[in-house]
Protein backbone atom coordinates (compact mmCIF):
# COMPACT_ATOMS: atom_id res chain seq x y z
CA UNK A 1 55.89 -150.79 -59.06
CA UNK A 2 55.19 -149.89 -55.68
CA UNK A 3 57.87 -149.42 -52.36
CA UNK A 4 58.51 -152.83 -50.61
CA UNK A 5 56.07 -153.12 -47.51
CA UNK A 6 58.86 -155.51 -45.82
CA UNK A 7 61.88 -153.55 -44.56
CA UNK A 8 65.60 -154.42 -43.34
CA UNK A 9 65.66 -157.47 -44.66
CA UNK A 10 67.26 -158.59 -48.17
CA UNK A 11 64.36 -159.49 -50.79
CA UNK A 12 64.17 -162.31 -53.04
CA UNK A 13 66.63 -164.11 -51.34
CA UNK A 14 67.03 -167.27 -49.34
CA UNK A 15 68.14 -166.38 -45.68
CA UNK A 16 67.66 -167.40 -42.43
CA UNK A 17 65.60 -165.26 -40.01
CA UNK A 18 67.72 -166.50 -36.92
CA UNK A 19 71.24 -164.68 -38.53
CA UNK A 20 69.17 -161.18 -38.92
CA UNK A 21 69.73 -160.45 -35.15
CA UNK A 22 72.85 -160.68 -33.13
CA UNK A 23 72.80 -161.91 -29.30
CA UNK A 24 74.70 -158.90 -27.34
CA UNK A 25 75.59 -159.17 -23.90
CA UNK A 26 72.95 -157.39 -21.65
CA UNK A 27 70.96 -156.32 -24.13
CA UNK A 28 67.70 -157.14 -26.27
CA UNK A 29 68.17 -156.01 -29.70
CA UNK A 30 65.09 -156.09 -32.12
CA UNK A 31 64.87 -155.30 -35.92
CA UNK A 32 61.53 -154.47 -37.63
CA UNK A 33 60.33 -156.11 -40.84
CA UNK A 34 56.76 -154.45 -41.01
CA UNK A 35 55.11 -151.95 -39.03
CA UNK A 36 51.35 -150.80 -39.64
CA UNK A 37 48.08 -150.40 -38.70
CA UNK A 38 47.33 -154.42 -39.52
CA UNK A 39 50.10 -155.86 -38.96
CA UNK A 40 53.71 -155.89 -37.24
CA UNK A 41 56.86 -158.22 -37.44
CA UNK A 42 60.03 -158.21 -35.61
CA UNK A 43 63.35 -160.39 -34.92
CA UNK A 44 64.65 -160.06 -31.50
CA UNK A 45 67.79 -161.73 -29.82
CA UNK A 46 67.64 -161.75 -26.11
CA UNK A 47 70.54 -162.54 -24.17
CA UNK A 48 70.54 -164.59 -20.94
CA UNK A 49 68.71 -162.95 -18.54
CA UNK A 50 66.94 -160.01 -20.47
CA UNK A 51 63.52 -159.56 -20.27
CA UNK A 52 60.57 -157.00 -21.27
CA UNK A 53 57.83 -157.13 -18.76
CA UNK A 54 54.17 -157.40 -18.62
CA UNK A 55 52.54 -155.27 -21.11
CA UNK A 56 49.49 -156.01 -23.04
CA UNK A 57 48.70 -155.66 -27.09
CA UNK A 58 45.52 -154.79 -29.07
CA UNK A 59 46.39 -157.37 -31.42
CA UNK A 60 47.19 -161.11 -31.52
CA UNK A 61 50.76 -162.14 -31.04
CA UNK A 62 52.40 -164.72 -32.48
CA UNK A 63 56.12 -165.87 -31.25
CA UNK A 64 57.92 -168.18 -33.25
CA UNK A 65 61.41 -169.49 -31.17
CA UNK A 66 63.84 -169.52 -33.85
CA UNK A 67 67.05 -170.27 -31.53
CA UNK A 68 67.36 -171.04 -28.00
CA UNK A 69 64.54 -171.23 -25.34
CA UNK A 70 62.25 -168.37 -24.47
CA UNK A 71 60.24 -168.32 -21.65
CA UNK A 72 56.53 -166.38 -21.90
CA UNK A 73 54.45 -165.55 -19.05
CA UNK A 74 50.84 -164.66 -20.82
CA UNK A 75 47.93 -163.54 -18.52
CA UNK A 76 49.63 -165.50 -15.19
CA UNK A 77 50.72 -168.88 -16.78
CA UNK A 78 54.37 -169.63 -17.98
CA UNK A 79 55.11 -171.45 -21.13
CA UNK A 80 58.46 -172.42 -22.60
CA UNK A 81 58.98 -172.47 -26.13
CA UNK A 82 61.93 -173.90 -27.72
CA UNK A 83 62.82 -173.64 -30.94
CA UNK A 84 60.93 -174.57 -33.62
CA UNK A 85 57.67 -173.60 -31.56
CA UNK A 86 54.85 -171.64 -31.79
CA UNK A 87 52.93 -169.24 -28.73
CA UNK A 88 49.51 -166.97 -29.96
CA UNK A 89 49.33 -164.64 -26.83
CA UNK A 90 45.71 -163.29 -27.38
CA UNK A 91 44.77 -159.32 -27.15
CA UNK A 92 43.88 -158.02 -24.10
CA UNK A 93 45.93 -160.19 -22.04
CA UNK A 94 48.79 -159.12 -20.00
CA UNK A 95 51.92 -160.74 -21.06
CA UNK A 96 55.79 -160.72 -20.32
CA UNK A 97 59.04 -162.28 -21.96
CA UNK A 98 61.99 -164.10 -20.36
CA UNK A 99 65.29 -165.01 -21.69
CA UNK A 100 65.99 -167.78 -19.40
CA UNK A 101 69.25 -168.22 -21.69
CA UNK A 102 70.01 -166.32 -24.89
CA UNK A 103 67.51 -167.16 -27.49
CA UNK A 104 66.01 -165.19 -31.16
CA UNK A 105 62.30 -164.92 -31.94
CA UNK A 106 60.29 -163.55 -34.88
CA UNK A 107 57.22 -161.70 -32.96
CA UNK A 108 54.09 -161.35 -35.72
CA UNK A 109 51.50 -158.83 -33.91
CA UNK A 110 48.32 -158.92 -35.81
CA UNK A 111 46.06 -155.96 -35.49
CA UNK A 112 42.12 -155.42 -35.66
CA UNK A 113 40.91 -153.74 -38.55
CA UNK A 114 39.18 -150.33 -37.74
């Protein structure tokens, strides 16, 4: 049987994604599930005020909100997504993340095959 592809996170087990990551004061903290040429999944847990700023991706990005509210600025327009929502920030476009108040999203970046 081959090595697990998913990583840092307890298999065959019921869990929730939102207790993976911890909130710390003045900080972003991330932890990576899956990281590869297709495709690339992380938890982060942005506290209040935190952000990463405009960058852009070769792949499509999926955020799911698992706590809190995020607020994402992709290619000039702002969207907030609460929990329980969904944003696809296509390649190519310039995009930036806000933690308007302390909040945890999975990020899902999927890659073009080569």
């Amino acid at each position: 049987m081959g090595e697990a592809i998913l990583k840092n996170i307890a298999l065959e087990e019921v869990l929730s994604l939102s207790d993976q990551v911890r909130i710390m004061p003045g900080q972003i903290v991330s932890k990576t599930l899956v990281q590869n040429r297709q495709v690339s999944i992380t938890l982060f847990a942005f506290a209040g005020g935190e952000e990463i700023s405009s960058h852009e991706s070769d792949g499509d990005a999926m955020v799911c909100v698992l706590e809190g509210t995020g607020k994402f600025t992709v290619d000039g327009t702002d969207f907030t997504v609460n929990a329980g929502e969904t944003l696809i920030m296509p390649a190519g476009k310039p995009h930036a993340v806000y933690g308007q108040e302390a909040f945890k999203m999975m990020l899902t970046v999927v890659f073009p095959l080569s």
